[in-house]
Protein backbone atom coordinates (compact mmCIF):
# COMPACT_ATOMS: atom_id res chain seq x y z
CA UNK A 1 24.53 18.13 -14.10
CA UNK A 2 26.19 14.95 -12.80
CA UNK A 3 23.70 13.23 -10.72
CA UNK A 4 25.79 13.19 -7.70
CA UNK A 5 26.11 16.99 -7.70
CA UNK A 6 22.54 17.89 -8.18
CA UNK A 7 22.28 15.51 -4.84
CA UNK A 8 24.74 17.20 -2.89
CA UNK A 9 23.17 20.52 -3.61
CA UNK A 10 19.93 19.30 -3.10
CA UNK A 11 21.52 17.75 0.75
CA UNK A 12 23.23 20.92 1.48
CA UNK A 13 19.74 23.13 1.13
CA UNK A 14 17.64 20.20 3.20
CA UNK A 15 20.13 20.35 5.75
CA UNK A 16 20.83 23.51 5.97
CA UNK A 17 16.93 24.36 6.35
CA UNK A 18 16.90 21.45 8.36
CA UNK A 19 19.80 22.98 10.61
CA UNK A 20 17.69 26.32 11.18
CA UNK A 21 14.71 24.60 11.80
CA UNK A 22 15.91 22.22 14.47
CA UNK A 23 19.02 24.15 16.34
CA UNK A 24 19.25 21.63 18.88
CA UNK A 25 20.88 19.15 16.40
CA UNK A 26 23.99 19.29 14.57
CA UNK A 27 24.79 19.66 10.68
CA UNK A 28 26.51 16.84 10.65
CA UNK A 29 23.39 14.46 12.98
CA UNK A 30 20.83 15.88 10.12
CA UNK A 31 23.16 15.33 7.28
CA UNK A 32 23.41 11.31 8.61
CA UNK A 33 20.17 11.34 8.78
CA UNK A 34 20.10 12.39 5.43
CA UNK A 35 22.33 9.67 3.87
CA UNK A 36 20.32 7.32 5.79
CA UNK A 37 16.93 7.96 4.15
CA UNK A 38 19.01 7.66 0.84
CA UNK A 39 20.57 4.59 1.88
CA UNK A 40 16.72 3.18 2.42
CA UNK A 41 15.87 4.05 -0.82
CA UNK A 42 18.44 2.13 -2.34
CA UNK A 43 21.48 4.11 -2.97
CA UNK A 44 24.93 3.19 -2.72
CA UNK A 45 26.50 6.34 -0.73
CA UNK A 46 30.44 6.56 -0.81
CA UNK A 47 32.10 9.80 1.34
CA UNK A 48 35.26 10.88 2.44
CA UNK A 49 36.10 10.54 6.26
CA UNK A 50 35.94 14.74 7.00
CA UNK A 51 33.01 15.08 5.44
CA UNK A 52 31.37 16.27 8.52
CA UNK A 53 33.78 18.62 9.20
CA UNK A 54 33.74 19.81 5.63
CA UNK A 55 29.76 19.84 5.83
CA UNK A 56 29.40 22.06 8.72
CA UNK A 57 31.77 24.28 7.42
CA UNK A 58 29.97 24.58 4.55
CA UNK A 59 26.54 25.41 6.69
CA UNK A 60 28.04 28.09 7.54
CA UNK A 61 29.66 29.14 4.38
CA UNK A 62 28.00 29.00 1.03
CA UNK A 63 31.26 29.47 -0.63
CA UNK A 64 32.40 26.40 1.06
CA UNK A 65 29.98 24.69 0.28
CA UNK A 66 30.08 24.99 -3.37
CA UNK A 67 33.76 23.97 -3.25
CA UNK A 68 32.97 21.46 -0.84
CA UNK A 69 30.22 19.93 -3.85
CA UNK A 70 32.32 20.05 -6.62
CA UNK A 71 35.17 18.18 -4.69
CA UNK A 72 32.23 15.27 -4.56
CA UNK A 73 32.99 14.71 -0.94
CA UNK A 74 29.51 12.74 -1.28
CA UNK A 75 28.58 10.54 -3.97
CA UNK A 76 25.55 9.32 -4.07
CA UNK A 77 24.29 6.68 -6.84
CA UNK A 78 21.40 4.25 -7.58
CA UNK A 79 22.74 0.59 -5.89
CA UNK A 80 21.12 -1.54 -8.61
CA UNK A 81 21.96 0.78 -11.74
CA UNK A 82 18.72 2.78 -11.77
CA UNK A 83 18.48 6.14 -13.44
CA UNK A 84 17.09 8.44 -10.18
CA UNK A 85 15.71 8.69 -6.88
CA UNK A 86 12.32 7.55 -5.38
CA UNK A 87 10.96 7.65 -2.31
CA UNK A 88 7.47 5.69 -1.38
CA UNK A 89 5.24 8.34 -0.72
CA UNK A 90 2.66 8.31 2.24
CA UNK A 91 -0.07 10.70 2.98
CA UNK A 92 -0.81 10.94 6.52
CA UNK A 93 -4.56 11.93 7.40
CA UNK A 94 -4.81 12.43 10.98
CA UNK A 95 -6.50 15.03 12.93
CA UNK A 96 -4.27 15.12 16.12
CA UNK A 97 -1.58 17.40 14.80
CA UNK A 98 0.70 16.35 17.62
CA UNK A 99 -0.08 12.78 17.04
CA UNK A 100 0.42 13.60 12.69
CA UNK A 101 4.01 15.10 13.52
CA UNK A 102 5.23 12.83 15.79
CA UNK A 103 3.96 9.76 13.06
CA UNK A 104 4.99 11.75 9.68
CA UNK A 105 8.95 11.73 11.56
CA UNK A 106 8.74 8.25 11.81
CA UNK A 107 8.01 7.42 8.85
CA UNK A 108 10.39 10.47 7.01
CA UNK A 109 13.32 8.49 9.66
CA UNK A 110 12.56 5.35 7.63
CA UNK A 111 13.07 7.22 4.22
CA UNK A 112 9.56 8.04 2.99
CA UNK A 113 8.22 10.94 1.94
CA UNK A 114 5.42 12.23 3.88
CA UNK A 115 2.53 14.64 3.30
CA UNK A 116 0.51 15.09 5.93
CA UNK A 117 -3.00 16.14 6.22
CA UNK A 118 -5.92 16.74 9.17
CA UNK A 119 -9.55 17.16 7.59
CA UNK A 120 -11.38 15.33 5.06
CA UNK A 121 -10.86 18.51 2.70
CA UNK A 122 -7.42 18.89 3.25
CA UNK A 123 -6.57 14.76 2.00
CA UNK A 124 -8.87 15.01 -1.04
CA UNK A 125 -7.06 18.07 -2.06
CA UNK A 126 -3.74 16.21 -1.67
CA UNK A 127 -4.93 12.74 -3.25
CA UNK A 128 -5.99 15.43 -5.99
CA UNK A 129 -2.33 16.75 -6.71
CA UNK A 130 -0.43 14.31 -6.01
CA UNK A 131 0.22 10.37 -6.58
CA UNK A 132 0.58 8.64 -3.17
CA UNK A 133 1.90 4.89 -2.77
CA UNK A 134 0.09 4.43 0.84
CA UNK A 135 -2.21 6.61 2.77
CA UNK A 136 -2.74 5.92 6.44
CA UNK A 137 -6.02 7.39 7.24
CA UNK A 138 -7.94 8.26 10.80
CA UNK A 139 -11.65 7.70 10.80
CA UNK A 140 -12.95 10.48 13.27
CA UNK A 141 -12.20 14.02 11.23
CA UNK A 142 -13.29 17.16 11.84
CA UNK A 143 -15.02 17.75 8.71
CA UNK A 144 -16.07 14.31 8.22
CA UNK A 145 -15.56 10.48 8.02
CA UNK A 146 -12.35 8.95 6.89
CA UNK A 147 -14.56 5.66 5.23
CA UNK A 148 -15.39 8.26 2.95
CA UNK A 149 -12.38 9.33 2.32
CA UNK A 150 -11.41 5.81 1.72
CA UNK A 151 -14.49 5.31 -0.94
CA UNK A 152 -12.98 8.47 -2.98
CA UNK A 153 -9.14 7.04 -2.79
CA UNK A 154 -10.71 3.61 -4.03
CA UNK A 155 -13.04 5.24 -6.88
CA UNK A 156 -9.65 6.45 -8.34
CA UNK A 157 -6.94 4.81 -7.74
CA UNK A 158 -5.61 1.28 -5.78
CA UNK A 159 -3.60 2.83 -3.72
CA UNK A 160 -3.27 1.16 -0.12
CA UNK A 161 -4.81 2.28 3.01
CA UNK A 162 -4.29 1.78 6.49
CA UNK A 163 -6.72 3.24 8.98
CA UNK A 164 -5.66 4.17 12.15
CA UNK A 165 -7.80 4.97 14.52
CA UNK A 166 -9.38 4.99 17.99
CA UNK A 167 -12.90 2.95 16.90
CA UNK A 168 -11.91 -0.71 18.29
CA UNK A 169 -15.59 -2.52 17.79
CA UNK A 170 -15.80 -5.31 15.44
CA UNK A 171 -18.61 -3.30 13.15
CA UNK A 172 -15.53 -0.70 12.34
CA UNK A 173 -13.42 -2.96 11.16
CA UNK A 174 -14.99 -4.86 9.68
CA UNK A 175 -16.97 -1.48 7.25
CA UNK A 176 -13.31 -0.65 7.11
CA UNK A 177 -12.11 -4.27 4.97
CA UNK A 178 -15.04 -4.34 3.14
CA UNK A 179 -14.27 -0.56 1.61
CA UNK A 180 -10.94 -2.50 0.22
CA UNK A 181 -8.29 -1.51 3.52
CA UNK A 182 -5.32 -3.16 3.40
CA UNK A 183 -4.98 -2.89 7.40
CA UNK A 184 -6.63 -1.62 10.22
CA UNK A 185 -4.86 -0.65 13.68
CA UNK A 186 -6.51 0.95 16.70
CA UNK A 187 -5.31 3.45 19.27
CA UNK A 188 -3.37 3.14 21.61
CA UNK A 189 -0.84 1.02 19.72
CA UNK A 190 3.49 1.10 19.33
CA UNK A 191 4.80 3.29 17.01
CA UNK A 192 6.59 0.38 15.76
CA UNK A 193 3.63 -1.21 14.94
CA UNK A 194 3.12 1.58 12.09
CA UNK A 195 6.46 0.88 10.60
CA UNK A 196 6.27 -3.03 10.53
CA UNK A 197 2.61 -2.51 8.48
CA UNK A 198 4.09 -0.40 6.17
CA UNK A 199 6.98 -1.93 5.57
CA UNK A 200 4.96 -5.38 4.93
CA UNK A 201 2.15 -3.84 2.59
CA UNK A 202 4.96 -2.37 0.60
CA UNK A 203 6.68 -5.39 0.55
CA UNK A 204 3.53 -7.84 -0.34
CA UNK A 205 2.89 -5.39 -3.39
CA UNK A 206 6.52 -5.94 -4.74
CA UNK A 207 5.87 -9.34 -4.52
CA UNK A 208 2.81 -9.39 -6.06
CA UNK A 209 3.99 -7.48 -8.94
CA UNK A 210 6.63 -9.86 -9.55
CA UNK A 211 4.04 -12.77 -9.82
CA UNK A 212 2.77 -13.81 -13.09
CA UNK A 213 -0.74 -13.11 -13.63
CA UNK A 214 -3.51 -15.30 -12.07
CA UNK A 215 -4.59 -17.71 -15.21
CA UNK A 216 -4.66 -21.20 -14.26
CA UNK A 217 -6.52 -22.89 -11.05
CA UNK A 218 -5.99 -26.17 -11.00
CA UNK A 219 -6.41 -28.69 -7.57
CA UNK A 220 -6.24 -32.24 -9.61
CA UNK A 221 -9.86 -32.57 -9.85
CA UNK A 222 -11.30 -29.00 -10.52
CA UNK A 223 -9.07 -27.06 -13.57
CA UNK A 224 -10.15 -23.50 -14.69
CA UNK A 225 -8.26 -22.05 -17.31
CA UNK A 226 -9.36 -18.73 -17.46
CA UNK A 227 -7.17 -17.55 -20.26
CA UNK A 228 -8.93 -19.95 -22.95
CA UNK A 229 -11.88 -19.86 -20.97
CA UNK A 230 -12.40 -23.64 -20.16
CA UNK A 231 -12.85 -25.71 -17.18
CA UNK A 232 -12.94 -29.45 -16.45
CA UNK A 233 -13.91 -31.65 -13.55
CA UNK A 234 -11.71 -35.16 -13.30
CA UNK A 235 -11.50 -34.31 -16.71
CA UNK A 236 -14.73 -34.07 -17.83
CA UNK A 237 -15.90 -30.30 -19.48
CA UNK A 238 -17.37 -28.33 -17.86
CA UNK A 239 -19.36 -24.90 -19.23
CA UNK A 240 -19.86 -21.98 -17.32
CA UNK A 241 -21.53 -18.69 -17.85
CA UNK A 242 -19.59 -15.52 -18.10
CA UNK A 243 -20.79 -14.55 -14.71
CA UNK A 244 -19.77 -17.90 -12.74
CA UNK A 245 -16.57 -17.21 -14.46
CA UNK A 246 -15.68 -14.18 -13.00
CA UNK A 247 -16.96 -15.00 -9.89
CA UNK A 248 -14.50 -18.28 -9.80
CA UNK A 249 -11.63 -15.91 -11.03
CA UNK A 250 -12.13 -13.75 -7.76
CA UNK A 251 -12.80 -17.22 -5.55
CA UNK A 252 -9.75 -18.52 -6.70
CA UNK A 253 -7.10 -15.62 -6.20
CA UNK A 254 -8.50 -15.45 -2.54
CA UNK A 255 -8.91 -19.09 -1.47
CA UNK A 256 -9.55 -19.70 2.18
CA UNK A 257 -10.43 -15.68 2.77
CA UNK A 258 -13.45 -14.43 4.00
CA UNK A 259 -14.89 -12.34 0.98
CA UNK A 260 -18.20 -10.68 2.00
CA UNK A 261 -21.15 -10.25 -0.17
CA UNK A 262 -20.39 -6.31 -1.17
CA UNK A 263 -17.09 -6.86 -1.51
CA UNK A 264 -18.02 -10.15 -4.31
CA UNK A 265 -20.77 -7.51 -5.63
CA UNK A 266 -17.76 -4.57 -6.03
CA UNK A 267 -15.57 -7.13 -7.92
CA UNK A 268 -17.81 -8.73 -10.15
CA UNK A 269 -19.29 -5.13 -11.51
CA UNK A 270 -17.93 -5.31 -15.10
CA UNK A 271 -16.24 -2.88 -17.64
CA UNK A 272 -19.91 -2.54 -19.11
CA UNK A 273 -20.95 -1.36 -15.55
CA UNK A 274 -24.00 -4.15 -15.33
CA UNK A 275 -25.08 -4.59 -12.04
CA UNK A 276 -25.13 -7.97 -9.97
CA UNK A 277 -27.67 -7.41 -7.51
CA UNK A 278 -28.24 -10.16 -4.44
CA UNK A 279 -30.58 -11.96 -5.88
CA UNK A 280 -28.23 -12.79 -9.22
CA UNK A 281 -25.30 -13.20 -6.85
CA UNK A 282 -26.77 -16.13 -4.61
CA UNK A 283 -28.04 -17.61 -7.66
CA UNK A 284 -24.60 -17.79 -9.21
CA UNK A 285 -22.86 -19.80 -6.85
CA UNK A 286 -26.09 -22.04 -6.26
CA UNK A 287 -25.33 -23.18 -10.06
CA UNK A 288 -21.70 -23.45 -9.31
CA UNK A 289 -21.72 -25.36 -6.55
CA UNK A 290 -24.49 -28.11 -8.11
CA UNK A 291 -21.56 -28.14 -11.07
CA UNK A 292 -18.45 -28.49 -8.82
CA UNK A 293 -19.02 -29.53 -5.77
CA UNK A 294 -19.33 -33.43 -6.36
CA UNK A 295 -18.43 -36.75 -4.58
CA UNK A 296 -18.43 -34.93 -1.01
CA UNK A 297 -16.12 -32.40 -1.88
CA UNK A 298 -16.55 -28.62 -0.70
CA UNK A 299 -15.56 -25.68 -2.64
CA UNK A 300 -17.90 -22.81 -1.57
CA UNK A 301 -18.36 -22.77 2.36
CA UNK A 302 -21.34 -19.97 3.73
CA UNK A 303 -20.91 -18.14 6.40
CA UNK A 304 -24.15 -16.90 7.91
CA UNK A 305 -24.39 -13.13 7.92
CA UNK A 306 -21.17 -12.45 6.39
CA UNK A 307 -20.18 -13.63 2.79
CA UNK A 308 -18.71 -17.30 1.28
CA UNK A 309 -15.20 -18.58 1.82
CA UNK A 310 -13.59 -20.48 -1.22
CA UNK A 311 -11.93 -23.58 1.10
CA UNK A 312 -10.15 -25.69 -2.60
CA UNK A 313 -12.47 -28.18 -2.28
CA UNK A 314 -12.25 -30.07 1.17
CA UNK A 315 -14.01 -33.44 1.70
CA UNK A 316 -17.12 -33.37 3.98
């Protein structure tokens, strides 16, 4: 079946349904609508100048309709070539089912497709059977917390969250980074707000999968080439352990960002699943530092109570 047949069809059924559902607006409003979430995802959409008139005829006609399709008064094809449709799926996880609705139609209006959840239960269920690109997740369920939702996403998958939520104190959001969220927005906010986070994840994971992979740190003085294994320090060698090396991988692909202790002790449990426990941790960059941070030069900056920042080696 020609691809812009089996869309048509597929239109005519959502709007129809659509058309039932919501009597207040028009055939022709939804079928815009439709186009528009289409258009979104990156389709190049051609149609004839009647084909709203044609459309609601065929609403109410499924005759018509069928005539209407294989007259391809709409086209619809992938802009850059591609072989089918995709839509970014998000799974909404919000108790409030007046606040879920009102969000999931936001979100459906800006062409994603939305699943849409209110207990702890109920999202682990849907994480279960399906594969979601972003999940925007309240903390305050009925059944439960949504940090531990969060730890289950993150055990199997690296899918993106967003929590969204009415806890505002700094201890919140802060538990909420450190399980690996990508953003965290409080209550009351605008819904536009939602949108503009979404839209920016989504497009800071394009870009990063566009970007070669992280192999080479190099800042004039300090190089770490962590293909070959091999560092040097104004050109002299330099050998680190196994440990200090993974440690500078993950210092290096997050320079001048606050990483927190757990969060370094998440990322530097290996394939082999050994543990790094504190103790091995502030040991690690002790030795680092004493082999690095020469002539007055700063790589590894504390911060008291919270974790180490990786600043690229400023002068004191």
């Amino acid at each position: 079946m020609p691809k812009s047949l089996a869309v048509a069809r597929y239109a005519y059924v959502f709007c129809h349904a659509s058309s039932k559902k919501y009597p207040t607006q028009s055939a022709s409003l939804i079928f815009l609508q439709f186009l528009r979430n289409f258009r979104v995802s990156g389709f190049a959409i051609t149609h004839s100048r009647d084909f709203g008139k044609r459309f609601a005829a065929s609403i109410n006609d499924h005759s018509a309709a069928t005539k209407s399709q294989e007259k391809s008064f709409i086209t619809i094809q992938p802009a850059d070539g591609g072989m089918g449709i995709y839509m970014k799926q998000i799974l909404m996880v919000e108790d409030d089912t007046t606040l879920n609705k009102m969000l999931s139609n936001i979100l459906l209006a800006e062409g994603y497709k939305v699943t849409s959840a209110c207990t702890v239960a109920e999202a682990c269920q849907c994480f279960q059977q399906a594969i979601y690109d972003l999940v925007v997740l309240d903390i305050n369920l009925p059944d439960g917390s949504g940090y531990e939702v969060c730890k289950i996403i993150k055990e199997k998958a690296q899918t993106p969250v967003i929590f969204l939520t009415a806890n505002d104190l700094e201890q919140d959001m802060i538990k909420g980074y450190e399980l690996g969220a990508a953003d965290y927005i409080t209550k009351p906010f605008p819904n536009s707000v939602l949108c503009h986070k979404v839209k920016a994840i989504f497009a800071m994971l394009e870009s990063a999968q566009k970007e070669p992979p992280h192999k080479i740190y190099d800042d004039g003085q300090l190089m770490i080439d962590f293909s070959s294994v091999r560092a040097t320090f104004n050109g002299e060698e330099i050998v680190f352990a196994p440990l200090e090396y993974r440690m500078l991988e993950v210092f290096t692909r997050n320079q001048k960002i606050l990483l927190t202790r757990q969060k370094l002790l998440e990322s530097l449990w290996d394939s082999q699943e050994n543990y790094v426990d504190e103790h091995t941790l502030t040991a690690a960059v002790s030795r680092i530092r004493g082999k690095i941070e020469k002539g007055g030069r700063k790589y590894i900056q504390t911060v008291y109570g919270m974790g180490y920042m990786f600043t690229g080696g400023n002068t004191i």
